[in-house]
C-alpha atoms as a PDB file:
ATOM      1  CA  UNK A   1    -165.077 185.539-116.887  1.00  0.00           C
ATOM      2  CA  UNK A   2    -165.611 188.361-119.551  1.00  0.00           C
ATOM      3  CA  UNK A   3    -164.970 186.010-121.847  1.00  0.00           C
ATOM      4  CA  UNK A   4    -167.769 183.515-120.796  1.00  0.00           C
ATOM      5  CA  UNK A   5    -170.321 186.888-120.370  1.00  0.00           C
ATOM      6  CA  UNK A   6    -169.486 188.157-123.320  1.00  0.00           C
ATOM      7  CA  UNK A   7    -170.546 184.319-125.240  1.00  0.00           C
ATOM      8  CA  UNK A   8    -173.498 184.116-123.171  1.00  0.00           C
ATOM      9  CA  UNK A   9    -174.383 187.515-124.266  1.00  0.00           C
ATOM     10  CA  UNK A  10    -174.104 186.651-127.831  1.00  0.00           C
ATOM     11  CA  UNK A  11    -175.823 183.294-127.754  1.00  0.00           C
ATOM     12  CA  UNK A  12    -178.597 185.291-125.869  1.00  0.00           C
ATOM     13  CA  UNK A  13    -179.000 187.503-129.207  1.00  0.00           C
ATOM     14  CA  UNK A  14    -178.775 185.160-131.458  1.00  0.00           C
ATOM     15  CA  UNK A  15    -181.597 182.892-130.183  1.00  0.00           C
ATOM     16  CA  UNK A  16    -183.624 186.151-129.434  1.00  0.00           C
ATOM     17  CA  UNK A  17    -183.211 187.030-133.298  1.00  0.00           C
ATOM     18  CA  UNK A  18    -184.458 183.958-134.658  1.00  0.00           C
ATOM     19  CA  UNK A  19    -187.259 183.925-132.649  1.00  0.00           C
ATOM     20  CA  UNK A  20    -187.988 187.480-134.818  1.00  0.00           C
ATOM     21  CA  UNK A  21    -190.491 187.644-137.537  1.00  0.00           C
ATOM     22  CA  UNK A  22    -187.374 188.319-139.596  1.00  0.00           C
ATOM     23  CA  UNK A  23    -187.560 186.802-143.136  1.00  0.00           C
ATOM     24  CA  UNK A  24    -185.598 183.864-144.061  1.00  0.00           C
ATOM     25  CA  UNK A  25    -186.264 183.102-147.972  1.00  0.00           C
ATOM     26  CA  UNK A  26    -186.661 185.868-150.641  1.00  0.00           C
ATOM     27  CA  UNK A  27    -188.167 185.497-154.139  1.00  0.00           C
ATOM     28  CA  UNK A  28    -188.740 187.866-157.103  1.00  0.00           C
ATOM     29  CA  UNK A  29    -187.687 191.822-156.714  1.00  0.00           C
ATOM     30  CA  UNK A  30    -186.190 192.807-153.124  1.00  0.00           C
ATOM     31  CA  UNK A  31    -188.107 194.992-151.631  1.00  0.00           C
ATOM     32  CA  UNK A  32    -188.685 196.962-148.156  1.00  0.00           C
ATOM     33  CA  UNK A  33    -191.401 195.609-145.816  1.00  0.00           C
ATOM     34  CA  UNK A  34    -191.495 198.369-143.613  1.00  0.00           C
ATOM     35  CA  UNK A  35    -195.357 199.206-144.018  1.00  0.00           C
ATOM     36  CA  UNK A  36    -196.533 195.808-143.837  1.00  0.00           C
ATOM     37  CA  UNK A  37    -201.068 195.371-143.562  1.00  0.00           C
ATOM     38  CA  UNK A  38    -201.765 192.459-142.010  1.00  0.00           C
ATOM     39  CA  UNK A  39    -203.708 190.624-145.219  1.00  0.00           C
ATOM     40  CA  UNK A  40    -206.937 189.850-143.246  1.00  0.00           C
ATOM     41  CA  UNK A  41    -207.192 193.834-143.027  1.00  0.00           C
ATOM     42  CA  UNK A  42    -206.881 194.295-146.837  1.00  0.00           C
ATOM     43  CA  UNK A  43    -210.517 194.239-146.995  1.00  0.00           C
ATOM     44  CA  UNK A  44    -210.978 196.354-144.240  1.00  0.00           C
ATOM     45  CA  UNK A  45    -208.767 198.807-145.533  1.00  0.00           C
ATOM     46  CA  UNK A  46    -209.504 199.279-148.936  1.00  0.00           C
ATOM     47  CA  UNK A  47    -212.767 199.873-150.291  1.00  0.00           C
ATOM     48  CA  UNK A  48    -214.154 197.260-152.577  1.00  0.00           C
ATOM     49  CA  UNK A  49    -214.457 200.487-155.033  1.00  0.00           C
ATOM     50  CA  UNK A  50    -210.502 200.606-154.989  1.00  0.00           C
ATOM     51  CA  UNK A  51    -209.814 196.820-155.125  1.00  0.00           C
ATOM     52  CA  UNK A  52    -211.977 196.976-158.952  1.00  0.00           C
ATOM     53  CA  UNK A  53    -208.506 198.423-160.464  1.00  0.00           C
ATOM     54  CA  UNK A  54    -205.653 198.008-158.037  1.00  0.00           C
ATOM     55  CA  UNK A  55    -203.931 198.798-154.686  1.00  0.00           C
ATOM     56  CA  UNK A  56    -200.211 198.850-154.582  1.00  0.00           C
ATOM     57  CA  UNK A  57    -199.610 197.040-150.756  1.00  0.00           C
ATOM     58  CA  UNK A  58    -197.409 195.031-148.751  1.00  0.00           C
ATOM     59  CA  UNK A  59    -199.321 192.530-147.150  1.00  0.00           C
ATOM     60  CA  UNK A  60    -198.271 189.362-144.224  1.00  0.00           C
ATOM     61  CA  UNK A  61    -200.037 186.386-144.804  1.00  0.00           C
ATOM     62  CA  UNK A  62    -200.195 182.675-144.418  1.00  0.00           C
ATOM     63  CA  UNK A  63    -199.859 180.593-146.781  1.00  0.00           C
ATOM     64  CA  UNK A  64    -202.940 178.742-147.396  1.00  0.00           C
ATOM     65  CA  UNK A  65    -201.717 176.865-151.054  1.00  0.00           C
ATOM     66  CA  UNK A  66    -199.260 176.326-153.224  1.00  0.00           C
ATOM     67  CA  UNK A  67    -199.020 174.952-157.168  1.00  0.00           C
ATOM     68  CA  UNK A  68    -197.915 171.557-156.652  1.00  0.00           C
ATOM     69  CA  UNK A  69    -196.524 171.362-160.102  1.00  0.00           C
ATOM     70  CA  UNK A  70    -194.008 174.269-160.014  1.00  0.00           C
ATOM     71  CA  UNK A  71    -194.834 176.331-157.073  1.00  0.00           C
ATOM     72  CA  UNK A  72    -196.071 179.054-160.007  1.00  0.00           C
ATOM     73  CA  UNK A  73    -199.416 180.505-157.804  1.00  0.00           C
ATOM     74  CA  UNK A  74    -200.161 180.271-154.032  1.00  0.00           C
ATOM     75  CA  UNK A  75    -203.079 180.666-151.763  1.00  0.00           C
ATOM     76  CA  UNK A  76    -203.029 183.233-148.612  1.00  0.00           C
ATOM     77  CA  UNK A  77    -205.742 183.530-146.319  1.00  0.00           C
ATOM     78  CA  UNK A  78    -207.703 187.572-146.144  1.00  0.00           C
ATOM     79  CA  UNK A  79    -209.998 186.122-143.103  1.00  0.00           C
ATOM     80  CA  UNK A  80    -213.333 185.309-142.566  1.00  0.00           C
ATOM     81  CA  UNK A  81    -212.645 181.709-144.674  1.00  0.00           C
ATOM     82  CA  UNK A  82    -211.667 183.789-147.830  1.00  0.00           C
ATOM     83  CA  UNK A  83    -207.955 183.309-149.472  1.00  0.00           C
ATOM     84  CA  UNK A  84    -206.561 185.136-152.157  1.00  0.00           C
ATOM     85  CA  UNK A  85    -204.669 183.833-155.295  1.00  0.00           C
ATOM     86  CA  UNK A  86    -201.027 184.862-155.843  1.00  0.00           C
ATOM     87  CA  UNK A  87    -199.601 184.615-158.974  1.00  0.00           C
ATOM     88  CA  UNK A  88    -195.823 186.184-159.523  1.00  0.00           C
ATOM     89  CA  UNK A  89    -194.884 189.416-161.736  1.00  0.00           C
ATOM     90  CA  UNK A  90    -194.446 188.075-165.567  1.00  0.00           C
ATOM     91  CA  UNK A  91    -194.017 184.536-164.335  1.00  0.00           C
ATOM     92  CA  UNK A  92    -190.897 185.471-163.234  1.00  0.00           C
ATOM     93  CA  UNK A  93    -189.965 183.453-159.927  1.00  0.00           C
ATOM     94  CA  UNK A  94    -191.695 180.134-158.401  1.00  0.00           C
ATOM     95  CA  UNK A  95    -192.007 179.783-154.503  1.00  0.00           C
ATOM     96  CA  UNK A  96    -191.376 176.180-153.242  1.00  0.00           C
ATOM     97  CA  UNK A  97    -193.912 174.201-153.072  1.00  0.00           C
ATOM     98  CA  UNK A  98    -193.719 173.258-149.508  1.00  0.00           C
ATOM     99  CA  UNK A  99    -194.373 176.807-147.454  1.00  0.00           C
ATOM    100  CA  UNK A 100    -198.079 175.680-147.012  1.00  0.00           C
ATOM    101  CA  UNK A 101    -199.219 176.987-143.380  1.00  0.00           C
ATOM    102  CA  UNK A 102    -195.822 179.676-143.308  1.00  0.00           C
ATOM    103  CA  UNK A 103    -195.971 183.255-143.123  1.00  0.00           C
ATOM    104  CA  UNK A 104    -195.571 185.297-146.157  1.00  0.00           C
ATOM    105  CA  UNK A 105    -194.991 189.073-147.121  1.00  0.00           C
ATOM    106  CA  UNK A 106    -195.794 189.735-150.426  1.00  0.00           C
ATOM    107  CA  UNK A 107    -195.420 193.142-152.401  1.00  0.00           C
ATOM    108  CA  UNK A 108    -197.244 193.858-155.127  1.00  0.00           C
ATOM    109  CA  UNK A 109    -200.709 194.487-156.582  1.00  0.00           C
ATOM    110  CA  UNK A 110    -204.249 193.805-155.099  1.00  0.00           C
ATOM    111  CA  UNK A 111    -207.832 193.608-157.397  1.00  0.00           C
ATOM    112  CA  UNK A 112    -210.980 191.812-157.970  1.00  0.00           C
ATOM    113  CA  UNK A 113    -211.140 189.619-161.048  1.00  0.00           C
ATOM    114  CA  UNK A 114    -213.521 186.954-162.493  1.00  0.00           C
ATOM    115  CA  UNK A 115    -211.721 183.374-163.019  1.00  0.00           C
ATOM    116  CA  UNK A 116    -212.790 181.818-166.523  1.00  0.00           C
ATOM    117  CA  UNK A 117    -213.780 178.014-165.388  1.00  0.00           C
ATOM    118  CA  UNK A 118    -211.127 176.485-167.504  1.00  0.00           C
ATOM    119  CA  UNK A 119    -208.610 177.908-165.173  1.00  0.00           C
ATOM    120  CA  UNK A 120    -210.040 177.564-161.726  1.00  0.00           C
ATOM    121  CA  UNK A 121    -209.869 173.577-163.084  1.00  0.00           C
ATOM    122  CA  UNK A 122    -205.970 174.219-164.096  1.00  0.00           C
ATOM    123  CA  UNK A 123    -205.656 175.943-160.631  1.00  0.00           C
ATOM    124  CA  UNK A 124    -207.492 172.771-158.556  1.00  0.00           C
ATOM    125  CA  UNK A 125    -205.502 170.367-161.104  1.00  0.00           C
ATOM    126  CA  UNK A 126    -201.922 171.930-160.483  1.00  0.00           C
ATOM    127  CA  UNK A 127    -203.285 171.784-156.257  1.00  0.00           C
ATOM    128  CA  UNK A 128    -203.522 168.307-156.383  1.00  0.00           C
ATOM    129  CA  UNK A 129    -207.586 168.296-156.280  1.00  0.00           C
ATOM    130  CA  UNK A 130    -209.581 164.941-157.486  1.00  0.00           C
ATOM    131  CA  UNK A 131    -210.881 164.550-160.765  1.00  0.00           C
ATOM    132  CA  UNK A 132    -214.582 165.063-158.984  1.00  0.00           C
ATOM    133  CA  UNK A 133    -213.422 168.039-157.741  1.00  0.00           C
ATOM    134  CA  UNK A 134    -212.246 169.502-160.267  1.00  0.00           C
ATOM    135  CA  UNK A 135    -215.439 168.384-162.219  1.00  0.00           C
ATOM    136  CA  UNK A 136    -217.230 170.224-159.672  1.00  0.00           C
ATOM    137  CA  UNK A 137    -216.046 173.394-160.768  1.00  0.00           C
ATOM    138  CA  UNK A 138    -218.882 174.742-163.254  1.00  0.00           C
ATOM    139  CA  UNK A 139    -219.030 178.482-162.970  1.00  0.00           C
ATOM    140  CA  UNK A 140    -216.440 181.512-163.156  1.00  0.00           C
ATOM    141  CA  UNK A 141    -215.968 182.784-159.954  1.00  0.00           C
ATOM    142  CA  UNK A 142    -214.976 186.547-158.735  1.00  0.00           C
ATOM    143  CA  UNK A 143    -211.905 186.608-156.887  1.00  0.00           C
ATOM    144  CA  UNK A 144    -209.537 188.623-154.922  1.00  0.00           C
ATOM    145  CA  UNK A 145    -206.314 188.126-156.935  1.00  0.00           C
ATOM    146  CA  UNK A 146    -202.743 189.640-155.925  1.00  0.00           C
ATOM    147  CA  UNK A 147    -200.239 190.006-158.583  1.00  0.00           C
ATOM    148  CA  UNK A 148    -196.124 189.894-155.938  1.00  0.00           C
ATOM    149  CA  UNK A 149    -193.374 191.710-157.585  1.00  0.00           C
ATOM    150  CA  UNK A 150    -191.438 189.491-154.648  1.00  0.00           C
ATOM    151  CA  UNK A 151    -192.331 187.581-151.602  1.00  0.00           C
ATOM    152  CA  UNK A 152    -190.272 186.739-148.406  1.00  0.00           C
ATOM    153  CA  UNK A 153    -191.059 183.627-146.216  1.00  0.00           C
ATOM    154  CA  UNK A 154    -190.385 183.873-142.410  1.00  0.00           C
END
């Protein structure tokens, strides 16, 4: 009877844990999420002032993108319709390409940048975009860009 309690008891807390936000895939540098913002607060939180340079952050979001090509860049959604681009640390680790819609805590850096036209069109190209689409694409735009020393998928 122990025996059967004591099973049931561990089946119990194993099905409770992976119900847990805990994360399952890790890319880049390992680091500790402990102080995670929720990435539709990132505006919230920081001035725009301090997102001109950088913020250092840890930030859970979902995946709104990814490079189709080699899973180099993803999308994450900041709220209100806006997402963010991702790119990794000195190009040094790809995500897959299929974590579209799953959760995501990156760590790294946060800022404002313009995008040059010729690589919003590489972006929509490597995303899988049409031809008119990409076409479309006519001015530089000013973005909210994150730069992940590593990134963990739940």
């Amino acid at each position: 009877m122990l025996r059967l309690t004591l099973s049931f008891g561990l089946l119990f807390t194993l099905a409770c844990a992976s119900r847990n936000e805990v994360p399952t895939d890790s890319y880049g540098a390992e680091f500790s999420a402990t102080e995670v913002l929720p990435a539709t607060e990132l505006l919230t939180t920081y001035p725009e002032a301090s997102l001109r340079d950088t913020v250092r952050t840890t930030l859970r979001a979902t995946v709104h993108e990814v490079c189709q090509a080699k899973g180099c860049w993803m999308t994450v959604d900041v709220g209100s319709g806006e997402t963010m681009m991702v790119k990794f640390r000195d190009y040094g680790f790809f995500v897959p390409k299929d974590i579209a819609e799953r959760e995501a805590i990156l760590n790294g850096r946060a800022f404002y940048q313009i995008t040059p036209v010729d690589e919003l069109r590489h972006f929509a190209r490597d995303a899988g975009k049409s031809d008119a689409e990409i076409a479309a694409i006519v001015e530089p735009r000013r973005e909210l860009h994150f730069i992940a020393d590593g990134v963990k998928l739940n």
